[in-house]
N, C-alpha and C. Protein backbone atom coordinates (compact mmCIF):
# COMPACT_ATOMS: atom_id res chain seq x y z
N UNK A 1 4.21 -7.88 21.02
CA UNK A 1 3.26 -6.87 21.43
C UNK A 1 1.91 -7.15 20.78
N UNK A 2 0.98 -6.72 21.41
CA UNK A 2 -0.17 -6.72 20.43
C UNK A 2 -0.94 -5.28 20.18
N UNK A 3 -1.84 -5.20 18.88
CA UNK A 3 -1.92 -4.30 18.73
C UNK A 3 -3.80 -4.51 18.52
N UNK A 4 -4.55 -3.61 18.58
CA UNK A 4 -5.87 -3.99 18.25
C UNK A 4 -6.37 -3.11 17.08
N UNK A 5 -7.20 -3.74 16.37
CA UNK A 5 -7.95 -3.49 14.91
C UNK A 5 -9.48 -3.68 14.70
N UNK A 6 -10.02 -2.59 13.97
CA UNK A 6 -11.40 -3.02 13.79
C UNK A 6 -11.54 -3.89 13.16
N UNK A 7 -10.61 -4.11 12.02
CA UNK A 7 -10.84 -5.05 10.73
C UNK A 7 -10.51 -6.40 11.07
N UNK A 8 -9.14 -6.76 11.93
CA UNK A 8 -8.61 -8.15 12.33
C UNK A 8 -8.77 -8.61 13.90
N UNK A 9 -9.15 -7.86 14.20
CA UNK A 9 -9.28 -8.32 15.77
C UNK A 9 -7.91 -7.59 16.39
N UNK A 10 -7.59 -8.57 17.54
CA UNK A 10 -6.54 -8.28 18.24
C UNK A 10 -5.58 -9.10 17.65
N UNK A 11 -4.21 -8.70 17.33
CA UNK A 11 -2.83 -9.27 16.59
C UNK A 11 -1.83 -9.06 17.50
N UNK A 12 -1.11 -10.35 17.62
CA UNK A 12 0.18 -10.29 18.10
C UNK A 12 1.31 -9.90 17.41
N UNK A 13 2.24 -8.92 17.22
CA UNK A 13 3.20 -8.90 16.62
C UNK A 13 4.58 -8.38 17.00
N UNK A 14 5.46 -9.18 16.65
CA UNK A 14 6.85 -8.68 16.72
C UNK A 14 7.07 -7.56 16.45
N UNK A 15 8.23 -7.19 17.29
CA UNK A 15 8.40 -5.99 17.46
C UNK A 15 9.18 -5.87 15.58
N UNK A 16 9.91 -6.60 15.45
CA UNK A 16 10.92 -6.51 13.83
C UNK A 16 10.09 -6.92 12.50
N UNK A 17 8.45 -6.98 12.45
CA UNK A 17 7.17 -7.02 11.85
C UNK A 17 6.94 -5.50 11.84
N UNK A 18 7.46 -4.74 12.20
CA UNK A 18 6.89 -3.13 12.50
C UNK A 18 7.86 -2.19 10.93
N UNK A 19 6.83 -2.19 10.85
CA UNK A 19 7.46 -0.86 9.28
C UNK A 19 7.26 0.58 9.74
N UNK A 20 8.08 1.32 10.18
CA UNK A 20 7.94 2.83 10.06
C UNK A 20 7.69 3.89 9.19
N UNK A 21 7.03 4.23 9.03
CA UNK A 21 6.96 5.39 7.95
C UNK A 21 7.25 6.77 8.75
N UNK A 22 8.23 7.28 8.62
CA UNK A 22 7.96 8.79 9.91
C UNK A 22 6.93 9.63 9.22
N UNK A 23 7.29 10.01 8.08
CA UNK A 23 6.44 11.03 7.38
C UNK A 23 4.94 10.41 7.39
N UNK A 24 4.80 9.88 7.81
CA UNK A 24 3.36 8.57 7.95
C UNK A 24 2.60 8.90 6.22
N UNK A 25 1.38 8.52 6.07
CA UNK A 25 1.10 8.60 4.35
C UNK A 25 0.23 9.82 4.26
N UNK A 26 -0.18 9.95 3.19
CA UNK A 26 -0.78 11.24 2.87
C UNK A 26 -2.27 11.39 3.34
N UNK A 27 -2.23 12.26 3.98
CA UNK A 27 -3.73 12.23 4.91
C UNK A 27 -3.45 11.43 6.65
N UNK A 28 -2.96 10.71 6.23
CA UNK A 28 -2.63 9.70 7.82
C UNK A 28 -1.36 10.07 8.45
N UNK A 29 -1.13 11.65 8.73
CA UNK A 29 0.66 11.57 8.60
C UNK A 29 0.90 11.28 10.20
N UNK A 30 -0.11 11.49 10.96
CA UNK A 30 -0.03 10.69 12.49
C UNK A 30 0.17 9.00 12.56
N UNK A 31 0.05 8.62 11.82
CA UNK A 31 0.45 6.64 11.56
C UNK A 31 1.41 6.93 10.79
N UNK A 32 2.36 6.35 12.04
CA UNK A 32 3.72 6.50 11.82
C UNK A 32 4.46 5.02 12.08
N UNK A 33 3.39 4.31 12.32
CA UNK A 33 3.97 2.94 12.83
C UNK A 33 3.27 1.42 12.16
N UNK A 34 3.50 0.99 11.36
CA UNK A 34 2.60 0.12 10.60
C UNK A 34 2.82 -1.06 10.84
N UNK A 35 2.07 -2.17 10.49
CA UNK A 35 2.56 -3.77 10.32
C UNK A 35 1.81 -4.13 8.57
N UNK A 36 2.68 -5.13 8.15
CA UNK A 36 1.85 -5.50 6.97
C UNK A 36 1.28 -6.70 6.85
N UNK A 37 0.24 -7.17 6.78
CA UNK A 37 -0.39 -8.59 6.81
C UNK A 37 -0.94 -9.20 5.30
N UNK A 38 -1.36 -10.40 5.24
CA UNK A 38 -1.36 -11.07 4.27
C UNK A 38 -2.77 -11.33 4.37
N UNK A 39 -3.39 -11.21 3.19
CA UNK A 39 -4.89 -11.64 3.44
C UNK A 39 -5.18 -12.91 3.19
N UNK A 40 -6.04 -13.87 4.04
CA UNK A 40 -6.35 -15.11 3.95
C UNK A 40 -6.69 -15.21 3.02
N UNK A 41 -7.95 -14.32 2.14
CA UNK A 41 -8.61 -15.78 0.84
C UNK A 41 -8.08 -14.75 -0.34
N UNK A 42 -7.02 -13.85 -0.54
CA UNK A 42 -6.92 -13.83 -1.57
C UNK A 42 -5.16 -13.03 -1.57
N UNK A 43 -4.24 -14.25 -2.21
CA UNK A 43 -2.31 -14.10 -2.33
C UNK A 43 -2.26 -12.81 -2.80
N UNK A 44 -2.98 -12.69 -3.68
CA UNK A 44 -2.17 -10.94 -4.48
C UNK A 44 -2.61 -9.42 -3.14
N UNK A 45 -3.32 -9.92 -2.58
CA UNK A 45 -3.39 -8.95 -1.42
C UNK A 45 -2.59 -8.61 0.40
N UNK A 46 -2.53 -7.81 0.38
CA UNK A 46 -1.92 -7.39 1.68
C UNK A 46 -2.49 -5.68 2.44
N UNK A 47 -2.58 -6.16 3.68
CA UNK A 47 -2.99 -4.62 4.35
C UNK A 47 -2.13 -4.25 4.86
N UNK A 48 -2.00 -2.90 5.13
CA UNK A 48 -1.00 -2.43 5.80
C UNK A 48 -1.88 -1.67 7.08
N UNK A 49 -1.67 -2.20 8.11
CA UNK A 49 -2.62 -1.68 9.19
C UNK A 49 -1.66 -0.93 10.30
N UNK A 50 -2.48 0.08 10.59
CA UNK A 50 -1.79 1.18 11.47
C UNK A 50 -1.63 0.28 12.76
N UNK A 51 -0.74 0.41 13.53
CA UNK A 51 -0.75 -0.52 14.79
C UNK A 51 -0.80 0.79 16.30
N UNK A 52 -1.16 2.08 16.08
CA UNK A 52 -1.89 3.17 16.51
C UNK A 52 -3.07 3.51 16.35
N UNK A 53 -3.73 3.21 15.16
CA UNK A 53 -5.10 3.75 15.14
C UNK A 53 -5.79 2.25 14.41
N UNK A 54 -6.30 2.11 15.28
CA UNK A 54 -7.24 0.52 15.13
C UNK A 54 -8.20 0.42 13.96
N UNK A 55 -9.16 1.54 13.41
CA UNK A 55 -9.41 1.95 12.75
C UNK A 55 -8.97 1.66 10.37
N UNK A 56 -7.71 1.97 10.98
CA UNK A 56 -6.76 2.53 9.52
C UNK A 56 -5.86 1.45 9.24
N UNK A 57 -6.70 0.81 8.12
CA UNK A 57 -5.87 -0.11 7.61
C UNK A 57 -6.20 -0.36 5.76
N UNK A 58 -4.95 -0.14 4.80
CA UNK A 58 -5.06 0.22 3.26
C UNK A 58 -4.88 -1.09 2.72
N UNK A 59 -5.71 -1.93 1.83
CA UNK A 59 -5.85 -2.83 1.23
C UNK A 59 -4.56 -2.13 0.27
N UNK A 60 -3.33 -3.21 0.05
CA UNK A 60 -2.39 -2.87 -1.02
C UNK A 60 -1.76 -4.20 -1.51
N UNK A 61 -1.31 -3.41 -2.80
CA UNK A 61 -0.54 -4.93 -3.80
C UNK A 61 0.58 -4.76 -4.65
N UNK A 62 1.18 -5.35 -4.90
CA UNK A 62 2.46 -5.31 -5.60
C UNK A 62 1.38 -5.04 -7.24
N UNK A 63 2.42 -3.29 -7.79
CA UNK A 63 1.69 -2.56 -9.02
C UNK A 63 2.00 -3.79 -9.99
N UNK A 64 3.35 -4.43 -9.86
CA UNK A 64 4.17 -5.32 -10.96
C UNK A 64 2.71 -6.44 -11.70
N UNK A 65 1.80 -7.17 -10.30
CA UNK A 65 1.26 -8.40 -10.63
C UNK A 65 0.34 -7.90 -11.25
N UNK A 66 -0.43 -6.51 -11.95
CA UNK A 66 -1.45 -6.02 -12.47
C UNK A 66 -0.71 -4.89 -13.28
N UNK A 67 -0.16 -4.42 -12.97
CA UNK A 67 0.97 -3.35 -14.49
C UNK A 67 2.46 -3.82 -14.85
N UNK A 68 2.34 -5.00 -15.09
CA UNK A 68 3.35 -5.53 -15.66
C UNK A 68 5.15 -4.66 -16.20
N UNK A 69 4.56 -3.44 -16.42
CA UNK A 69 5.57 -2.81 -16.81
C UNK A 69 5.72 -1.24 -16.07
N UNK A 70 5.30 -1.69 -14.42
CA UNK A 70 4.93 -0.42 -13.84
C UNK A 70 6.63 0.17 -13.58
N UNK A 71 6.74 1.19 -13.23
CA UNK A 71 8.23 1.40 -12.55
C UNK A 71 7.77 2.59 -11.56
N UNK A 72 8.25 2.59 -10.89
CA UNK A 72 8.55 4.06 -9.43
C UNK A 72 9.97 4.96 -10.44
N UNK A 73 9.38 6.02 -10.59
CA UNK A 73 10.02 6.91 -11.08
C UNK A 73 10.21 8.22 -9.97
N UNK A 74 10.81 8.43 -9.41
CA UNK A 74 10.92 9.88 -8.48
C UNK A 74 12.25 10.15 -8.02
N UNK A 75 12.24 11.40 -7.85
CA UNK A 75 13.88 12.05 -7.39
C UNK A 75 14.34 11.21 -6.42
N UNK A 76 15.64 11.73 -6.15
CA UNK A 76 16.75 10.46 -5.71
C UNK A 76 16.12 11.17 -4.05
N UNK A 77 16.05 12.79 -4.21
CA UNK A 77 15.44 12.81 -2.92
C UNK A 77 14.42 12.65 -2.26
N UNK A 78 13.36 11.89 -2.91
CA UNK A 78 12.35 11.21 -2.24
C UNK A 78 13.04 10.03 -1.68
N UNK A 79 13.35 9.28 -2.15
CA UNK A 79 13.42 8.16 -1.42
C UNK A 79 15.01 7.85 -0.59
N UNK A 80 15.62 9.12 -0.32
CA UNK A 80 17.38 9.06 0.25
C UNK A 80 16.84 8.81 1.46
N UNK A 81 15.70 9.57 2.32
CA UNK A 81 15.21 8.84 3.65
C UNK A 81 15.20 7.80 4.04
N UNK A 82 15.06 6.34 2.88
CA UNK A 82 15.01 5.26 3.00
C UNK A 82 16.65 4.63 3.56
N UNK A 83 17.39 5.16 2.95
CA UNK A 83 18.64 4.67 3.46
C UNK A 83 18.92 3.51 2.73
N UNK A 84 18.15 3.55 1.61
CA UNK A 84 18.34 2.01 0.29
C UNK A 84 20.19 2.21 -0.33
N UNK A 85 20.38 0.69 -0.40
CA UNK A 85 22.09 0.55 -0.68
C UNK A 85 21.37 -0.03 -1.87
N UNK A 86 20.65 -0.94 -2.04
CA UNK A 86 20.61 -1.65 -3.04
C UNK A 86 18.85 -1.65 -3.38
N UNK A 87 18.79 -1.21 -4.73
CA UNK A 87 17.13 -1.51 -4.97
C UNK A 87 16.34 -2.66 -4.94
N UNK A 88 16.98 -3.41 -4.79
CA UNK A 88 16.60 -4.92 -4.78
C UNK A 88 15.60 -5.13 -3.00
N UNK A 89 16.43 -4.38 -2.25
CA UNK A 89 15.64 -4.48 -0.57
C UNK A 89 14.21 -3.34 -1.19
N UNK A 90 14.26 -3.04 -1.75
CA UNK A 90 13.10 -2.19 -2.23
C UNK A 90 11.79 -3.11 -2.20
N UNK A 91 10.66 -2.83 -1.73
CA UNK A 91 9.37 -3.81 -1.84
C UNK A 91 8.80 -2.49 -2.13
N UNK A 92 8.03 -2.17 -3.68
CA UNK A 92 6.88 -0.94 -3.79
C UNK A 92 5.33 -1.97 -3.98
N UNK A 93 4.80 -0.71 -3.18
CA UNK A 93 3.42 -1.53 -2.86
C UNK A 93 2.36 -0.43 -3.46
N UNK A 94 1.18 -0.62 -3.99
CA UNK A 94 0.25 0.63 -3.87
C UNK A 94 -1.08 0.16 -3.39
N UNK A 95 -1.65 1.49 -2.87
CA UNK A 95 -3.20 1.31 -2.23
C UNK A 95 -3.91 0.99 -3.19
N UNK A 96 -4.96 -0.02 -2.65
CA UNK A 96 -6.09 -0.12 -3.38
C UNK A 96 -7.70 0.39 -2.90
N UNK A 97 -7.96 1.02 -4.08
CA UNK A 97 -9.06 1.76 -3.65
C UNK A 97 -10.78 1.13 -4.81
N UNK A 98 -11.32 1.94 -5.22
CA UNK A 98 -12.64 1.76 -5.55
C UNK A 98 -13.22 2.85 -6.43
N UNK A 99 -13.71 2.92 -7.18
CA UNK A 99 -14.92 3.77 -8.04
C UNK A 99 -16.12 3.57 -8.24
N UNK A 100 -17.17 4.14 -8.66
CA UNK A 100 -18.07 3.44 -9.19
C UNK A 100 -18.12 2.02 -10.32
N UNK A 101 -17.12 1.45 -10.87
CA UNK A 101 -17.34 0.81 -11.49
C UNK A 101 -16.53 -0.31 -11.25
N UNK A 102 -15.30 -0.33 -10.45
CA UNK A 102 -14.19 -0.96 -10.25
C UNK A 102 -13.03 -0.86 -9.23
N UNK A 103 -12.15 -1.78 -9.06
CA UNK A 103 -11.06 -1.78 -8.18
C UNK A 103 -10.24 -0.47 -8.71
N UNK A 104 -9.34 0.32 -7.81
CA UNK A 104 -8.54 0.99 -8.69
C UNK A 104 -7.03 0.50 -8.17
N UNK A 105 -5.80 1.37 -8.57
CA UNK A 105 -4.69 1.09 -8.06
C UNK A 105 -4.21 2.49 -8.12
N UNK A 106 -3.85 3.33 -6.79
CA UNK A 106 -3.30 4.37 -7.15
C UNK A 106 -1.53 4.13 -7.41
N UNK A 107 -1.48 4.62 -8.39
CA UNK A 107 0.48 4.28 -8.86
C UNK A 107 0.86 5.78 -9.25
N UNK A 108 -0.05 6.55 -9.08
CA UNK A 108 0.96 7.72 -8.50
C UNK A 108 1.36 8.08 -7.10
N UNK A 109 0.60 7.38 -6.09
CA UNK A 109 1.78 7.40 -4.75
C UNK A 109 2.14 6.46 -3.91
N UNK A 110 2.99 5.31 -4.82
CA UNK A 110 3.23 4.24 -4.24
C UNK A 110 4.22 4.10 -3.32
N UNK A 111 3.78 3.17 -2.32
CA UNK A 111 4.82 3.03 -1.31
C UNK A 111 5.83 2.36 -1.42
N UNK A 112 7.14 2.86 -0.53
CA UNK A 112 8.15 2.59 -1.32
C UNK A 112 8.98 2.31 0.20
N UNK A 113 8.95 0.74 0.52
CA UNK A 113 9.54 0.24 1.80
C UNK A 113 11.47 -0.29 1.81
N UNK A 114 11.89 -0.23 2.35
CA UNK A 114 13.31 -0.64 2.95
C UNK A 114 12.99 -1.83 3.86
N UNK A 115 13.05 -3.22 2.97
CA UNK A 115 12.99 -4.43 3.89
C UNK A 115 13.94 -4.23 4.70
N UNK A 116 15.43 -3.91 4.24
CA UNK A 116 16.21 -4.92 5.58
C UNK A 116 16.17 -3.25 6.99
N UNK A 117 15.69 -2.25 6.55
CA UNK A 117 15.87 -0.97 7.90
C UNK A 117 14.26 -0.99 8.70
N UNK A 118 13.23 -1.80 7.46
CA UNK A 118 11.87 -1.63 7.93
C UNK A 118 11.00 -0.26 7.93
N UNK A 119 11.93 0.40 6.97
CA UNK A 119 11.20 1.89 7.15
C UNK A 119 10.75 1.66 5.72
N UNK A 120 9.47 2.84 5.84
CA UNK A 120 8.94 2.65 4.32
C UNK A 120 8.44 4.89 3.84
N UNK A 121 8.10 4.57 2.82
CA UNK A 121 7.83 6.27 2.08
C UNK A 121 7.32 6.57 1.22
N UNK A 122 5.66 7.06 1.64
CA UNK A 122 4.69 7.22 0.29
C UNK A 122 5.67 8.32 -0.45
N UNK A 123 5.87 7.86 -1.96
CA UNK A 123 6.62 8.96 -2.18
C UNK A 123 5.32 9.28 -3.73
N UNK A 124 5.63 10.70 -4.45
CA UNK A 124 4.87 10.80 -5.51
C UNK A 124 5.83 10.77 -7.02
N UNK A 125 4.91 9.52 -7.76
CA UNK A 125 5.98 9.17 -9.01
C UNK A 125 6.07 10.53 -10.31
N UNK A 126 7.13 10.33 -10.74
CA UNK A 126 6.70 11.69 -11.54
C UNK A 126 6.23 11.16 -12.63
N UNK A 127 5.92 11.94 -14.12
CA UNK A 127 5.13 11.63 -14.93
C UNK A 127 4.02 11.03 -15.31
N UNK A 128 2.96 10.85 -15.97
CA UNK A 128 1.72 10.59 -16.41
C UNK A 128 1.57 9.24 -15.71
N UNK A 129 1.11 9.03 -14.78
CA UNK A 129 0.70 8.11 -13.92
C UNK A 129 -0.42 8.08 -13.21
N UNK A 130 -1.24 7.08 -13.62
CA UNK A 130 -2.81 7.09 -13.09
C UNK A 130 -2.77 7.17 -11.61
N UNK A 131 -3.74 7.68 -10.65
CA UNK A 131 -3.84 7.82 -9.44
C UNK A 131 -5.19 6.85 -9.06
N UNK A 132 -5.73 6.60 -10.14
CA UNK A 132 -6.95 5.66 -10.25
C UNK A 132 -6.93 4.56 -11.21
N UNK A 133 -6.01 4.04 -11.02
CA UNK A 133 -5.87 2.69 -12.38
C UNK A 133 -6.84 1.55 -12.32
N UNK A 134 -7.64 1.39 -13.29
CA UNK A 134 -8.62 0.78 -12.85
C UNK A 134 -8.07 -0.92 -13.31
N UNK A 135 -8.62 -1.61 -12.18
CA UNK A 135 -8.30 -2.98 -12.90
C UNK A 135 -9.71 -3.34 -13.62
N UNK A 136 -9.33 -4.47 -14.57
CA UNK A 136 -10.34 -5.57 -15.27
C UNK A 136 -12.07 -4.83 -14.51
N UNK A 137 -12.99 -4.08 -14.90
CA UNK A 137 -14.17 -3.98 -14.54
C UNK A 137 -14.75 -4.82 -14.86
N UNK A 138 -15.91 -5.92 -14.41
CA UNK A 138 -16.73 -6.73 -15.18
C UNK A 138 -17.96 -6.27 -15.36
N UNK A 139 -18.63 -6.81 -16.62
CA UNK A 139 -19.47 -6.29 -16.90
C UNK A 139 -20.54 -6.66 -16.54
N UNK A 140 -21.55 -5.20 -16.12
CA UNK A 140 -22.38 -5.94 -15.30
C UNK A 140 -23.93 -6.06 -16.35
N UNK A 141 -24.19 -6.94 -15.79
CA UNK A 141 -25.68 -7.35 -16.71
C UNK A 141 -26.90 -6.20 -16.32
N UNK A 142 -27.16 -5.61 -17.26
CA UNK A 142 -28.31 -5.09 -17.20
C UNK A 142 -29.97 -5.89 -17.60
N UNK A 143 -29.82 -5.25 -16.16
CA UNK A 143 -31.50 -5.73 -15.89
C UNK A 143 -32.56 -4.78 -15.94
N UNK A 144 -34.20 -5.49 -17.04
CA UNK A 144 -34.92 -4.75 -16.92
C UNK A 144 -35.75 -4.54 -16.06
N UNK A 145 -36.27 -2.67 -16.00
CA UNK A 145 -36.41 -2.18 -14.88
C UNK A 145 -38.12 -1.77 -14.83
N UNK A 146 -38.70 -2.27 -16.01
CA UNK A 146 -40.11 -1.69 -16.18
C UNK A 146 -40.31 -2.40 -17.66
């Protein structure tokens, strides 16, 4: 099938490339139907683009390759929707977003996919968990202004 995007153009994709989210994500709960792609110039990235709204697509990354010691912590009933036998089919991903000063990583509502059913579930982690984790800011050179 193909699907069309502001960001990638027009994409062909398999129908078994399709990740469901029913509950769709927070704010987007009408994108209910996703694909996930790989970004050309940079491995640690991936989008997850709505394949309904051409528009909506979340720059995201595995929390592990930048919080080394991240974990998904949440009730067993957040994620029983998933239909997970084994945590290992588990792929958690989180959005990446922006501040004034830097990249962020929200890892309080990371997504939380079922490779082998293809369904996935923003779920919310419990305890003290940044919603804005900032990565590495560089510093920027100040220049004089007068």
């Amino acid at each position: 099938m193909q699907i069309q995007t502001s960001r990638f153009g027009t994409l062909d994709i398999e129908p078994d490339e399709i990740l469901d989210f029913p509950a769709g994500l927070v704010g987007f709960e009408s994108c209910q139907t996703w694909v996930l792609l790989a970004d050309a110039q940079n491995d640690a990235l991936g989008w997850l683009q709505s394949t309904t709204q051409p528009e909506v697509a979340f720059a995201v990354v595995s929390p592990r390759r930048f919080v080394e010691h991240y974990q998904v912590r949440v009730a067993r009933s957040e994620v029983a929707p998933l239909g997970l036998v084994d945590t290992r089919d588990a792929r958690v991903l989180v959005i990446v977003g922006k501040n004034d000063r830097c990249a962020t990583l929200n890892l309080k509502a990371p997504l939380v996919i079922n490779l082998q059913r293809r369904v996935g579930r923003q779920v919310v982690a419990n305890g003290d968990v940044s919603l804005q984790y900032e990565l590495e800011c560089p510093e920027m050179p100040l220049k004089k202004s007068a």
